[in-house]
C-alpha atoms as a PDB file:
ATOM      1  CA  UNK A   1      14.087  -6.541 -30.290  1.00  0.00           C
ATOM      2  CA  UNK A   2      13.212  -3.113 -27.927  1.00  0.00           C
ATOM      3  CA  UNK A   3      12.629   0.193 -29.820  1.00  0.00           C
ATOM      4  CA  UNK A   4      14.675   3.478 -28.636  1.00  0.00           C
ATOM      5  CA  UNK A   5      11.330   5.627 -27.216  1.00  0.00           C
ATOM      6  CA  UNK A   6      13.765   8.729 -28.211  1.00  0.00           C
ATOM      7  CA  UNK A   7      14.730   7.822 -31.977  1.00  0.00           C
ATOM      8  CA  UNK A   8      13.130   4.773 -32.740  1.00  0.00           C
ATOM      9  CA  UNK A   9      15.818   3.039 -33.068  1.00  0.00           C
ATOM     10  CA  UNK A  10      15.484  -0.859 -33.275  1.00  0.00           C
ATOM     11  CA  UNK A  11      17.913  -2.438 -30.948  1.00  0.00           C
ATOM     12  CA  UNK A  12      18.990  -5.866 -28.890  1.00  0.00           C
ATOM     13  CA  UNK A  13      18.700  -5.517 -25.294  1.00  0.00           C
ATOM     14  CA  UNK A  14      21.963  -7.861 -24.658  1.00  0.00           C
ATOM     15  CA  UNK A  15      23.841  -5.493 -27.464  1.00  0.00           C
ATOM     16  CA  UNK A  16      23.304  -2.043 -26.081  1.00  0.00           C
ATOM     17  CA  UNK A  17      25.178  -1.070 -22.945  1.00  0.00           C
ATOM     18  CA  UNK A  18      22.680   2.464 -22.244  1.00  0.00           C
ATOM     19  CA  UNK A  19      19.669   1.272 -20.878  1.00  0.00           C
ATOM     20  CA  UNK A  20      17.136   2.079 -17.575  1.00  0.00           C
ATOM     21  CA  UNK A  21      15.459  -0.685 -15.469  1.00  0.00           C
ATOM     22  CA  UNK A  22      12.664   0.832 -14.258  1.00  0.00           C
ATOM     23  CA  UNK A  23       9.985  -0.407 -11.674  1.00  0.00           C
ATOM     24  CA  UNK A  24       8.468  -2.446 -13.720  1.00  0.00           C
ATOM     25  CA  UNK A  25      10.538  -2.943 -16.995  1.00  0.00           C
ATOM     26  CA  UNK A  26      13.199  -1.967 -18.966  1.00  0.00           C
ATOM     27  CA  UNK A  27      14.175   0.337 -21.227  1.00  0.00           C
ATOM     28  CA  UNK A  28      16.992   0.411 -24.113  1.00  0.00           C
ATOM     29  CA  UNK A  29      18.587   3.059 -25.998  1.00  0.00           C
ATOM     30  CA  UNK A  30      21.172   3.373 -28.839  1.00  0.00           C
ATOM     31  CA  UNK A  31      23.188   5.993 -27.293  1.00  0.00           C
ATOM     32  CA  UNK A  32      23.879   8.111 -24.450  1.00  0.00           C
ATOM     33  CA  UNK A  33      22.459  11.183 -25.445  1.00  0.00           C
ATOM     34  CA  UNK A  34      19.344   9.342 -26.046  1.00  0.00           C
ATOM     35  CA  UNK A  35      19.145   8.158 -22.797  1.00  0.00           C
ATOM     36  CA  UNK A  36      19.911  11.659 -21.115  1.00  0.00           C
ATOM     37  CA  UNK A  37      17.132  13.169 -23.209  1.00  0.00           C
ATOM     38  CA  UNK A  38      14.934  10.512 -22.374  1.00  0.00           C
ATOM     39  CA  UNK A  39      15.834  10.930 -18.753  1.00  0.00           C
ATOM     40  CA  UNK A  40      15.472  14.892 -19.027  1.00  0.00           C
ATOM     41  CA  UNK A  41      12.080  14.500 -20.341  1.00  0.00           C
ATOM     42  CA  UNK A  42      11.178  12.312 -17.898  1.00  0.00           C
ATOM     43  CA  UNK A  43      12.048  13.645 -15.078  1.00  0.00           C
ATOM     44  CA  UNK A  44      14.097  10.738 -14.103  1.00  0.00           C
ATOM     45  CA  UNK A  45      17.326  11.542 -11.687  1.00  0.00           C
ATOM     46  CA  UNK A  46      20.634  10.355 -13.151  1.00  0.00           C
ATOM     47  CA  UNK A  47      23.927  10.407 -10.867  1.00  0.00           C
ATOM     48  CA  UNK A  48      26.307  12.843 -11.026  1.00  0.00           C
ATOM     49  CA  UNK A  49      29.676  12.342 -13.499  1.00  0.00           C
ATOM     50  CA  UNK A  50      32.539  11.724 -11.055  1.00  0.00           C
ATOM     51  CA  UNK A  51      35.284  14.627 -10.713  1.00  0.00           C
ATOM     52  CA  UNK A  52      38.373  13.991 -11.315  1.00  0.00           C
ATOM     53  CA  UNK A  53      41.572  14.452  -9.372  1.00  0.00           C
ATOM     54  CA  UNK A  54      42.709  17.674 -10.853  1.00  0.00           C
ATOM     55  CA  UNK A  55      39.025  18.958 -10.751  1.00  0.00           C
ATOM     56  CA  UNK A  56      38.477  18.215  -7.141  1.00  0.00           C
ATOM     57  CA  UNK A  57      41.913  19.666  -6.359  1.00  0.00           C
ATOM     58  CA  UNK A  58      41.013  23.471  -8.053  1.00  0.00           C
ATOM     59  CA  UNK A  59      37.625  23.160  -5.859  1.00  0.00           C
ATOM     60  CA  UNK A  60      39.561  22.195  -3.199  1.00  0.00           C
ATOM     61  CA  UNK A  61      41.692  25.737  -3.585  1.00  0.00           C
ATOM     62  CA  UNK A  62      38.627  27.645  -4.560  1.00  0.00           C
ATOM     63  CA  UNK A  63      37.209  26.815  -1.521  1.00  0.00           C
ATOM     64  CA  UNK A  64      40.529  27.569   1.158  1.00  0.00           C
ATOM     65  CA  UNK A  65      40.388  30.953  -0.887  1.00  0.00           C
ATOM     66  CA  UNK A  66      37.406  31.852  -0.147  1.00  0.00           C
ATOM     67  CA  UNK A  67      37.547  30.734   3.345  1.00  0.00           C
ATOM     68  CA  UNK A  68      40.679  32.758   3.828  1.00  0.00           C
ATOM     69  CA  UNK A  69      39.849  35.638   2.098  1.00  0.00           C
ATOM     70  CA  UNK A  70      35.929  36.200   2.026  1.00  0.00           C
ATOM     71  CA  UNK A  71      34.677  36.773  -1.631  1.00  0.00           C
ATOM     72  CA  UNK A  72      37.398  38.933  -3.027  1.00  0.00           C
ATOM     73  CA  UNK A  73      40.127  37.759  -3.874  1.00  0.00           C
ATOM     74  CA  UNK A  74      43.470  38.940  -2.561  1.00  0.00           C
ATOM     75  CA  UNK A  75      45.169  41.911  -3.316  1.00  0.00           C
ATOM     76  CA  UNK A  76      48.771  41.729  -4.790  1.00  0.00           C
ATOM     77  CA  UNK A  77      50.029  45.218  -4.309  1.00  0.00           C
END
């Protein structure tokens, strides 16, 4: 059995699916905002959430605007 260092939270390493493996060992948590705290307080880097299609599309646009038309955006009439 592991202890959550965020809650205390009593856990089974092969039940719990949020979890760090660190240089030297391991450590479990019972959920995912546990972990990000955890990881916040720590200082410890986590990757990025992917983007998804329609999100990298707008950025995608944003960016053509901008390219095209500076920092303003254009001007109808």
């Amino acid at each position: 059995m592991e202890k959550d260092p965020v809650c205390g939270m009593k856990l089974k390493e092969e039940e719990t699916e949020h979890k760090f493996h660190l240089a030297n060992k391991s450590v479990y948590f019972c959920s995912n905002q546990c972990k990000e705290k955890y990881a916040q307080n720590s200082g410890i880097k986590t990757p990025a959430k992917k983007k998804g299609v329609f999100a990298r599309f707008l950025e995608k646009l944003a960016k053509e605007n901008e390219q095209t038309y500076g920092g303003t955006p254009p001007k109808c009439h």
